[in-house]
Protein backbone atom coordinates (compact mmCIF):
# COMPACT_ATOMS: atom_id res chain seq x y z
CA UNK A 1 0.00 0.00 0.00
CA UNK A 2 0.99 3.52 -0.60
CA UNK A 3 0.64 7.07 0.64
CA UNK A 4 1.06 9.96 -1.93
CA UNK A 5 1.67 13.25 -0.58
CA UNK A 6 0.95 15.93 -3.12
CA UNK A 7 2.87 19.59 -2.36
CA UNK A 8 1.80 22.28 -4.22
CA UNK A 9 4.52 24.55 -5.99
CA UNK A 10 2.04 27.14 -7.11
CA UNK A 11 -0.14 29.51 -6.06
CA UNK A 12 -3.86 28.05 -4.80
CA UNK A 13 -5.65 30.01 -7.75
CA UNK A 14 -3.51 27.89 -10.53
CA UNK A 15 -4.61 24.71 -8.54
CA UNK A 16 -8.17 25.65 -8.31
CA UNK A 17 -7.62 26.31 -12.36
CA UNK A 18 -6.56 22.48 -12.53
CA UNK A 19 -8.75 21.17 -10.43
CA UNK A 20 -11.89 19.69 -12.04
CA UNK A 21 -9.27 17.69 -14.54
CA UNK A 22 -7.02 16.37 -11.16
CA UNK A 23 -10.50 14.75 -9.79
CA UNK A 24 -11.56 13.17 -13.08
CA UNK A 25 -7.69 11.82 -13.26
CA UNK A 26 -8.68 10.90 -9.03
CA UNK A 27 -12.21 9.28 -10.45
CA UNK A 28 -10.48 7.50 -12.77
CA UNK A 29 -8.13 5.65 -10.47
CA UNK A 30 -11.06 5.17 -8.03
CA UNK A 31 -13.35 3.47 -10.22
CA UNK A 32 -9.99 1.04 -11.16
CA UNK A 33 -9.56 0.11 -7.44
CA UNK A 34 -6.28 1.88 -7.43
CA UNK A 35 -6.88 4.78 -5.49
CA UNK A 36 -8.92 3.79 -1.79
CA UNK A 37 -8.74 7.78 -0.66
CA UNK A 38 -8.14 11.15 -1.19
CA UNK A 39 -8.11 14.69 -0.34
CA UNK A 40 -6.41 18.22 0.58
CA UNK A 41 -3.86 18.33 3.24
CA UNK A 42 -4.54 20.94 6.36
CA UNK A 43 -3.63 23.73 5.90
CA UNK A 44 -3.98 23.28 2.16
CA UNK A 45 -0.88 23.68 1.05
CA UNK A 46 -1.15 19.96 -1.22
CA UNK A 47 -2.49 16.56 -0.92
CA UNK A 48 -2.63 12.80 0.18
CA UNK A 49 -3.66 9.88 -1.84
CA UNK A 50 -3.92 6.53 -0.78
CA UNK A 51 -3.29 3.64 -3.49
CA UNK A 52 -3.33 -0.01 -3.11
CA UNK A 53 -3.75 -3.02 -5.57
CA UNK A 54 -1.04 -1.18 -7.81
CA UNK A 55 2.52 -2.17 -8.09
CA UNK A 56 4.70 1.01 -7.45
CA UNK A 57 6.50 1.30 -11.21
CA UNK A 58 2.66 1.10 -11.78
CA UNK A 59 1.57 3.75 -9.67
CA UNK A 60 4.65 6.37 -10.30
CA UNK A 61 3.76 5.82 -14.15
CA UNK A 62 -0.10 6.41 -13.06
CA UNK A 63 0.72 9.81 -10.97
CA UNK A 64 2.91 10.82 -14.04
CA UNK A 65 -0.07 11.43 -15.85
CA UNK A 66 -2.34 13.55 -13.01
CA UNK A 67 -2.68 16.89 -14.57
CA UNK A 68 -1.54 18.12 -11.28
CA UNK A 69 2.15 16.41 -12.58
CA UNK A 70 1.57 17.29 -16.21
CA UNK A 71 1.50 21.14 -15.55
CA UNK A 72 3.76 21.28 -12.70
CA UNK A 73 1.58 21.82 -10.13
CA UNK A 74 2.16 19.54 -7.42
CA UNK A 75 5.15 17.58 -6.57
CA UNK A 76 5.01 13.68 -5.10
CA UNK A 77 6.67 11.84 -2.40
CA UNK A 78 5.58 8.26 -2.16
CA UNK A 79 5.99 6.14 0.66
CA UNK A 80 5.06 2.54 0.55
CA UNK A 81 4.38 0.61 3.97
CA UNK A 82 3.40 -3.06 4.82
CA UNK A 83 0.01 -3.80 5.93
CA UNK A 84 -0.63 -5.45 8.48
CA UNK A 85 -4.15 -4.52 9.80
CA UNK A 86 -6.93 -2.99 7.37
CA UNK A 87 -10.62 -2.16 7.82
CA UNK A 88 -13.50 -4.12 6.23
CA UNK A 89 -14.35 -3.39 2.39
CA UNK A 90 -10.70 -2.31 1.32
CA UNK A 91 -9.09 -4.75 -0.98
CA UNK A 92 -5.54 -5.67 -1.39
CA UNK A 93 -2.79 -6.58 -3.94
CA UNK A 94 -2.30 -10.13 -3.57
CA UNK A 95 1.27 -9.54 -2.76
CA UNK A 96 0.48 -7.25 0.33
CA UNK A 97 -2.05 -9.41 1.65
């Protein structure tokens, strides 16, 4: 499993520009069982995401492509952890089950 943390490099008003096409790149990834949550750090100065069932060349390749990444909006720092409790409803990768 994975945590994404999303920092913004630009000002809030060019991330509020690109953010209807971030969330349909988010929906996306949610309706593929990739991504199991999101939303805005506090203070709102980026992001988290949560991803699971996604290998990480997979995933770096998938966050590549978030128009938050595209235009240079946000930078990424993943951090991948072992599982070893989970609540009901969220399915794993085989290999971290």
């Amino acid at each position: 499993m994975f945590v994404v943390h999303l920092t913004y490099l630009v000002s809030l008003d060019k991330v509020d520009e690109a953010l209807e096409a971030h969330r349909r790149f988010l929906d996306e990834h949610f309706a593929a069982g990739i991504f199991v949550a999101a939303g805005p750090k506090v203070p709102r100065d980026g992001g988290v995401i949560v991803a699971s069932n996604v290998e990480r060349t997979q995933l770096d390749a998938i966050l590549a492509r978030d128009p938050f990444a595209v235009q240079g909006i946000a930078s990424y720092a993943v951090t991948e952890f072992k599982v070893t409790r989970i609540g009901p409803g969220i399915n794993l990768h085989p290999r971290l089950a």
